[in-house]
Protein backbone atom coordinates (compact mmCIF):
# COMPACT_ATOMS: atom_id res chain seq x y z
CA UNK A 1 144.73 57.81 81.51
CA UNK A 2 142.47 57.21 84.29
CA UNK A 3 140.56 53.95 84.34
CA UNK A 4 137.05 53.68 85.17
CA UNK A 5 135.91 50.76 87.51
CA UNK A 6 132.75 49.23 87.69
CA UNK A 7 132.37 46.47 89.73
CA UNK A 8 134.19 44.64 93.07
CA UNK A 9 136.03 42.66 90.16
CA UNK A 10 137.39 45.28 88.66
CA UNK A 11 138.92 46.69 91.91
CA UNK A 12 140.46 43.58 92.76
CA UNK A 13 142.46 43.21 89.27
CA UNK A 14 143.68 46.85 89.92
CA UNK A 15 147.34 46.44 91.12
CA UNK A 16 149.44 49.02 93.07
CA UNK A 17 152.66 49.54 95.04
CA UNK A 18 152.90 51.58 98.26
CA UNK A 19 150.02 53.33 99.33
CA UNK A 20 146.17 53.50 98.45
CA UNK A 21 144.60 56.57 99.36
CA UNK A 22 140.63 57.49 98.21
CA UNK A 23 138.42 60.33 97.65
CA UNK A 24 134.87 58.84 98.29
CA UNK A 25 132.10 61.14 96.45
CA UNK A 26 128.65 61.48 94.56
CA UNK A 27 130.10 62.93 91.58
CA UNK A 28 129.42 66.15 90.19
CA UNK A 29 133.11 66.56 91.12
CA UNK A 30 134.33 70.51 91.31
CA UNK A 31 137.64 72.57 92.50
CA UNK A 32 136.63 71.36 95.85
CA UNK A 33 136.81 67.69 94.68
CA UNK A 34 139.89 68.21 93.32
CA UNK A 35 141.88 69.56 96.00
CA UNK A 36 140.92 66.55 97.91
CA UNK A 37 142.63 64.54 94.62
CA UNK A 38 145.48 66.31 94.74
CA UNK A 39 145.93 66.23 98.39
CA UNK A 40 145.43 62.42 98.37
CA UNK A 41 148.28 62.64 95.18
CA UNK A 42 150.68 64.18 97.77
CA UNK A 43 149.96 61.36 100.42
CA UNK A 44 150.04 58.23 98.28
CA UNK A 45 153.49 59.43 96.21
CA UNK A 46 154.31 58.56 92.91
CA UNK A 47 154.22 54.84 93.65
CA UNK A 48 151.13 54.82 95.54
CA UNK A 49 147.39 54.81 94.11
CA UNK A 50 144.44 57.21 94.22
CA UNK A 51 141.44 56.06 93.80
CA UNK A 52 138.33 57.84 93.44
CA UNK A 53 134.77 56.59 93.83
CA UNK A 54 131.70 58.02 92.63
CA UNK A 55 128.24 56.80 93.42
CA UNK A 56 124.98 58.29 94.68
CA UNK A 57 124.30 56.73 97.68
CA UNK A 58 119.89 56.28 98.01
CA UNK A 59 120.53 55.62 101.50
CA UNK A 60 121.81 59.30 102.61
CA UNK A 61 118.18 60.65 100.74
CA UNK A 62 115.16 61.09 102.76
CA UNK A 63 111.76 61.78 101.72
CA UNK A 64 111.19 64.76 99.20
CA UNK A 65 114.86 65.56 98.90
CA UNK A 66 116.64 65.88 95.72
CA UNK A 67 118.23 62.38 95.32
CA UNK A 68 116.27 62.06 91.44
CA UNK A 69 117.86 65.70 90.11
CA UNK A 70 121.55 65.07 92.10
CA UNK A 71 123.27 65.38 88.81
CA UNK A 72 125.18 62.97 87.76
CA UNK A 73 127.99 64.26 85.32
CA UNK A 74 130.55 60.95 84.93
CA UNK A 75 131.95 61.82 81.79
CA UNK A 76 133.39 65.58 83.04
CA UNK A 77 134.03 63.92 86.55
CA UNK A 78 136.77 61.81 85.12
CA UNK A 79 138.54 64.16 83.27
CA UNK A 80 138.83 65.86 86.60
CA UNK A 81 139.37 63.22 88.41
CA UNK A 82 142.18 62.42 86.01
CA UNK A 83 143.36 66.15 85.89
CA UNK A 84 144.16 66.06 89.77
CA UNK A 85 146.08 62.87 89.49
CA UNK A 86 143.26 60.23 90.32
CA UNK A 87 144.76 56.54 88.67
CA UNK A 88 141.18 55.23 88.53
CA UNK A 89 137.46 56.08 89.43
CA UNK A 90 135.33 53.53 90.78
CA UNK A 91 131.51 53.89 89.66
CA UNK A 92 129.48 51.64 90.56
CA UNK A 93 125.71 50.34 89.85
CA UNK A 94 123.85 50.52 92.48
CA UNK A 95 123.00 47.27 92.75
CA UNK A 96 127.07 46.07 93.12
CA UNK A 97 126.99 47.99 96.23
CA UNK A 98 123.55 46.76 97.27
CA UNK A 99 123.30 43.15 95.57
CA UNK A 100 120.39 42.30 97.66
CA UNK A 101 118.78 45.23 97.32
CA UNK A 102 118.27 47.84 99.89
CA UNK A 103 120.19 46.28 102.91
CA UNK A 104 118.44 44.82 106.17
CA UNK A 105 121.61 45.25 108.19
CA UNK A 106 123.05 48.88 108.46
CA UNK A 107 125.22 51.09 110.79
CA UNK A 108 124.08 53.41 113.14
CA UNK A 109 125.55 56.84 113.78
CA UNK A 110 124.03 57.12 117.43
CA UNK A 111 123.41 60.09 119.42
CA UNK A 112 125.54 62.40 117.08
CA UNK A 113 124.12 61.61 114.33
CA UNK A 114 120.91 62.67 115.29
CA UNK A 115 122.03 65.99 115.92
CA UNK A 116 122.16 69.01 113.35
CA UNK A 117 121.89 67.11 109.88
CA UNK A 118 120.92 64.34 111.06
CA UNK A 119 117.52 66.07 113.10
CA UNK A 120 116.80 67.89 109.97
CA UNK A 121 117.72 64.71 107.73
CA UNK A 122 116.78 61.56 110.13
CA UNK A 123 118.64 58.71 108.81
CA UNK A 124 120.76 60.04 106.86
CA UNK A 125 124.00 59.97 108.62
CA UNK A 126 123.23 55.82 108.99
CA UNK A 127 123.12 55.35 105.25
CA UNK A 128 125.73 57.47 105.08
CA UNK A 129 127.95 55.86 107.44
CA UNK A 130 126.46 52.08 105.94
CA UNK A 131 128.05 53.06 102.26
CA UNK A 132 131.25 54.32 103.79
CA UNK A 133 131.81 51.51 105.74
CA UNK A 134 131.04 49.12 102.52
CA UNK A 135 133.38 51.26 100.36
CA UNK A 136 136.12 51.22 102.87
CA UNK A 137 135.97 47.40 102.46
CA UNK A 138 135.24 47.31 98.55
CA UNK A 139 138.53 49.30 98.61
CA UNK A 140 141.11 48.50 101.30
CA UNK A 141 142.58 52.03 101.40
CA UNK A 142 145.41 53.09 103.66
CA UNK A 143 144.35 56.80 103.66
CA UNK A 144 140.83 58.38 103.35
CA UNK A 145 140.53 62.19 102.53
CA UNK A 146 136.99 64.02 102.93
CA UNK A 147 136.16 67.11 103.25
CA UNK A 148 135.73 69.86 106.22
CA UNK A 149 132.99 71.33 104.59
CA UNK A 150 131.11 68.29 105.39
CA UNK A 151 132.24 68.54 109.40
CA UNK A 152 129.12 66.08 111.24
CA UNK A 153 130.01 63.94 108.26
CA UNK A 154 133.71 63.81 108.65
CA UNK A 155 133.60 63.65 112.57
CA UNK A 156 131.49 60.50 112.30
CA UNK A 157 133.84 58.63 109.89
CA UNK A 158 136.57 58.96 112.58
CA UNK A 159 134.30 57.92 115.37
CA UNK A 160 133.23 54.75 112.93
CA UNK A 161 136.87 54.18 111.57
CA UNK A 162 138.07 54.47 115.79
CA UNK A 163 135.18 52.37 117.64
CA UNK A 164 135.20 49.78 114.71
CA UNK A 165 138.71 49.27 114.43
CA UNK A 166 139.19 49.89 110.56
CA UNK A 167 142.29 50.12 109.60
CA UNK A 168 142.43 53.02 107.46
CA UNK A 169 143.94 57.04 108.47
CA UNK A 170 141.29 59.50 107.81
CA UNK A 171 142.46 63.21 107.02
CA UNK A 172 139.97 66.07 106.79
CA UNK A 173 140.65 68.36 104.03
CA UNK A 174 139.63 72.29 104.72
CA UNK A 175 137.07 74.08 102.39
CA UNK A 176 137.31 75.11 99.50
CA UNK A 177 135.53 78.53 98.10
CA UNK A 178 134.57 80.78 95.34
CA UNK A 179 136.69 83.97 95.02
CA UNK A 180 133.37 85.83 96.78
CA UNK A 181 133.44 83.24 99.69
CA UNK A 182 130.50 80.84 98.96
CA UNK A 183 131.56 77.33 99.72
CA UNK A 184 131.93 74.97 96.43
CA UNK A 185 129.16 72.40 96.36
CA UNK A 186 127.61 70.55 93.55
CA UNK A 187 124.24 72.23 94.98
CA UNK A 188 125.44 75.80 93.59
CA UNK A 189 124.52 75.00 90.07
CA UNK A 190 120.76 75.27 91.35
CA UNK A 191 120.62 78.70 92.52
CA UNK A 192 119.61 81.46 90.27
CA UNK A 193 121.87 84.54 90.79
CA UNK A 194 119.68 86.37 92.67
CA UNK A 195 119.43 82.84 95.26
CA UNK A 196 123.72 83.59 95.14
CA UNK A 197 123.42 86.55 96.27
CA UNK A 198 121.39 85.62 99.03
CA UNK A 199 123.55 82.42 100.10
CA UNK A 200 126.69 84.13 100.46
CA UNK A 201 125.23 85.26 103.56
CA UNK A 202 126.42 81.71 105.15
CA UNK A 203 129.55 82.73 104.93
CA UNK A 204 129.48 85.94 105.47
CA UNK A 205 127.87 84.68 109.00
CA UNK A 206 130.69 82.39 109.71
CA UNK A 207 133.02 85.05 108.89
CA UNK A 208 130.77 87.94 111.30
CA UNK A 209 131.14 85.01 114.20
CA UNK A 210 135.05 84.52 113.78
CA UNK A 211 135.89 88.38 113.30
CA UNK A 212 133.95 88.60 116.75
CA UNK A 213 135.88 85.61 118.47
CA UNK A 214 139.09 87.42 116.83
CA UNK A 215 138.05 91.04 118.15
CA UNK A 216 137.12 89.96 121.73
CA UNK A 217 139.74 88.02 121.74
CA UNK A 218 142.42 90.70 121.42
CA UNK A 219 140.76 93.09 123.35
CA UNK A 220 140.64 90.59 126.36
CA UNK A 221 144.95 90.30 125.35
CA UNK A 222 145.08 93.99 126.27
CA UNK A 223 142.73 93.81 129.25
CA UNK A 224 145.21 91.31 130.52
CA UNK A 225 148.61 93.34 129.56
CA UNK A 226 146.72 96.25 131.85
CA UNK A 227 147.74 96.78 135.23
CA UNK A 228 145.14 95.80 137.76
CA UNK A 229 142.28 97.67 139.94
CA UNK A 230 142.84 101.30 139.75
CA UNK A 231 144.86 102.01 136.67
CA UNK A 232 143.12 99.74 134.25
CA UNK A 233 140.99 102.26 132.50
CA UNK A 234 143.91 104.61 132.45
CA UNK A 235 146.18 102.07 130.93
CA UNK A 236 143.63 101.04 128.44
CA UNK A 237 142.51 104.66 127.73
CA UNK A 238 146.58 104.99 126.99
CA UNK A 239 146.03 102.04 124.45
CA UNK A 240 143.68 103.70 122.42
CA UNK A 241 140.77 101.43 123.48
CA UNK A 242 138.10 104.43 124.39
CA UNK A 243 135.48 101.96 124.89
CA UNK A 244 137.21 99.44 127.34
CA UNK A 245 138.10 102.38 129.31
CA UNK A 246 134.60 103.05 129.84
CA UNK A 247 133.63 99.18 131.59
CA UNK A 248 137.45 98.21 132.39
CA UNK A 249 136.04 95.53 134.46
CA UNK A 250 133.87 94.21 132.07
CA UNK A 251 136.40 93.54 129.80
CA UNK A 252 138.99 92.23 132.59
CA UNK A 253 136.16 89.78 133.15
CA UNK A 254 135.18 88.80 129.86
CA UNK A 255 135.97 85.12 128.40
CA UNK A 256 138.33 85.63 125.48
CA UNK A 257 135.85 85.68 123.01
CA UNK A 258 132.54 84.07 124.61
CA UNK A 259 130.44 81.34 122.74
CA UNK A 260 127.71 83.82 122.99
CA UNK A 261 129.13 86.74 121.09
CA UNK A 262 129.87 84.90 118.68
CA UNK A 263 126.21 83.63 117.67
CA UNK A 264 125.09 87.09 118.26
CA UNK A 265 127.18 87.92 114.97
CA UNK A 266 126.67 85.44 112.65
CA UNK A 267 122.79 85.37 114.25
CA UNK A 268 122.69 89.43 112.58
CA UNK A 269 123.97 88.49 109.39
CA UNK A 270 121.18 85.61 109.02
CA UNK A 271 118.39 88.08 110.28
CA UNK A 272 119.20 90.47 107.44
CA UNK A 273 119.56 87.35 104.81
CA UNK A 274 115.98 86.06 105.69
CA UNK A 275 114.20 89.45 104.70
CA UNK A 276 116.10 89.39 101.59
CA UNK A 277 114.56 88.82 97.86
CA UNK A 278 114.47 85.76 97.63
CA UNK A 279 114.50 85.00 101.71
CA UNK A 280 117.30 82.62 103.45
CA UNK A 281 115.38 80.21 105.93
CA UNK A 282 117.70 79.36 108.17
CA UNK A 283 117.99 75.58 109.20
CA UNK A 284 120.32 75.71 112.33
CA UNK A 285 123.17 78.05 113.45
CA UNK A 286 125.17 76.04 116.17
CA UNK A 287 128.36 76.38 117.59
CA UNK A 288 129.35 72.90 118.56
CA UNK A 289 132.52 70.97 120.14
CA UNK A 290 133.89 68.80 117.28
CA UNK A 291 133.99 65.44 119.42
CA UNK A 292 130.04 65.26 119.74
CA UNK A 293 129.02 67.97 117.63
CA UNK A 294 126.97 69.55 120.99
CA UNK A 295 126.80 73.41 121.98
CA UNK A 296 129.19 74.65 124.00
CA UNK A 297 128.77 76.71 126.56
CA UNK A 298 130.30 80.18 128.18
CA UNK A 299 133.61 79.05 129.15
CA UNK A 300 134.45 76.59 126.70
CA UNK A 301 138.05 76.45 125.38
CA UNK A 302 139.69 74.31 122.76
CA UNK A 303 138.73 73.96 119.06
CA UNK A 304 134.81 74.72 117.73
CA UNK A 305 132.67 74.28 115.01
CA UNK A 306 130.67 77.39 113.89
CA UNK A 307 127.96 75.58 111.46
CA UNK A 308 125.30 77.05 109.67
CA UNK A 309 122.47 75.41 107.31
CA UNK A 310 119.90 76.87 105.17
CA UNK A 311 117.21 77.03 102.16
CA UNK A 312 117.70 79.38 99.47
CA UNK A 313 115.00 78.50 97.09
CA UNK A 314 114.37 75.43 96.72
CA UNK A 315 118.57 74.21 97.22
CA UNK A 316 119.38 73.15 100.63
CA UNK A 317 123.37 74.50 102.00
CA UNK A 318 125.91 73.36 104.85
CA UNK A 319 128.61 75.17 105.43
CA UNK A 320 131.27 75.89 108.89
CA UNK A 321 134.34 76.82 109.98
CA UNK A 322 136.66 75.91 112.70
CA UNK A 323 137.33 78.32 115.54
CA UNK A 324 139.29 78.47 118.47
CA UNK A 325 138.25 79.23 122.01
CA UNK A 326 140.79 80.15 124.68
CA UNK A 327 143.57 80.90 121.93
CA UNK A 328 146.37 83.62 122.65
CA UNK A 329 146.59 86.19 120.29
């Protein structure tokens, strides 16, 4: 049975062999929750220890959002938490985490932090990183597993973890999603069905914008596998591709799947979602390098972050995917 922890004490009675490896969360725990649990399972072995915190962090709220109705669901989180092979959950009061109350000293997640989330959410990626960073101590892991869905998030725990010399791994674990493609979040028992319907266009944005980087991308495969100058368009025209035919050079001269394109697709989708009943209202579409989370630009190669967020009603949503620039198909 899984125990449930309440305090530093508690931790430090809790006894282990080999590994410790920790899924950090707010509770409200879902499929997406567990996969990380499960995941961590596979790391720490049958000798190590998962451990699994839950607390809602006040720091990571701003003004006017929805840190009073984040539900808080302990009882059914441990008997997931135990279902996906957690040994114990670690709950604590607020004020064992804060013991002098809200703290003076806190980190700071510099210049990325204040981009994307953290310009629509200023501070928030500091309290963030400040409970982390407590946590990480609290707990001594030798593993930490978040989630991709959470990307800014997850890229600044590996900057912290790397300039500040903790000495913890950190593995990123990819998203989890419904069966219709909607990224699980413990947001999505806010929207009405109608506000579904509408937020499945995130991903259905992220998808347009990867099925463009994929198309482009294999269309500048068979530009290349052309012969040059003259007998391009007949080569291509021999291919099947009608259309590259017509502007040969174009496509000879076209980045493998440009940065642009890409936008342009997942852009569409958005358009269509924000005259919709009820209306997304679109936060930020970005398509940003993972190190710094800043646009790229035509040219780019190596790996990308398409991100998107949005309001559907009155529920606030994140989601992204990775992508590939520059990738042979």
């Amino acid at each position: 049975m899984t125990d449930l922890l309440r305090t530093a004490e508690d931790l430090r009675k809790l006894t282990y062999d080999g590994q410790r490896a920790i899924v950090m969360t707010m509770g409200a725990l879902h499929e997406g929750h567990a996969s990380l649990i499960r995941r961590a399972r596979e790391l720490a072995g049958p000798e190590g220890q998962v451990l699994v915190t839950v607390f809602v962090n006040p720091l990571q709220f701003g003004a006017g959002e929805d840190l009073d109705r984040y539900p808080r669901t302990l009882d059914a989180d441990l008997v997931i938490a135990e279902r996906a092979g957690a040994d114990a959950v670690f709950a604590p009061y607020t004020d064992e985490v804060y013991p002098g109350g809200e703290p003076q000293v806190r980190l700071s997640a510099g210049p990325m932090g204040e981009r994307l989330e953290g310009a629509t959410r200023p501070g928030h990626f500091d309290g963030m990183l400040t409970v982390v960073a407590k946590l990480l101590h609290l707990t001594a892991p030798d593993i930490a597993l978040y989630g991709q869905k959470d990307a800014q998030q997850l890229a600044l725990i590996k900057r912290m973890v790397k300039d500040l010399n903790f000495p913890v791994e950190i593995i990123g674990v990819p998203t989890v999603r419904e069966a219709d493609g909607l990224a699980l979040s413990s947001r999505n028992r806010y929207l009405s069905d109608a506000e579904r319907r509408t937020a499945l266009a995130l991903s259905a944005a992220l998808f347009a914008g990867r099925d463009r980087l994929t198309a482009q991308a294999a269309l500048h495969a068979r530009a290349q596998a052309a012969p040059a100058s003259k007998a391009r368009a007949k080569a291509l025209g021999a291919l099947g591709e009608a259309r590259a035919a017509a502007d040969a050079h174009a496509v000879a001269q076209a980045h493998t799947g440009g940065p642009a394109a890409v936008r342009a697709a997942a852009r569409c989708v958005l358009d269509d979602a924000a005259r919709a009943q009820p209306p997304l209202l679109l936060d930020y579409l970005a398509l940003v390098d993972p190190s710094d989370f800043t646009e790229i630009t035509d040219g780019f190669t190596g790996e990308a972050i398409l991100a998107v967020a949005a309001k559907v009603g009155t529920t606030r949503l994140i989601d992204n995917i990775p992508l590939t620039f520059g990738a042979a198909v």
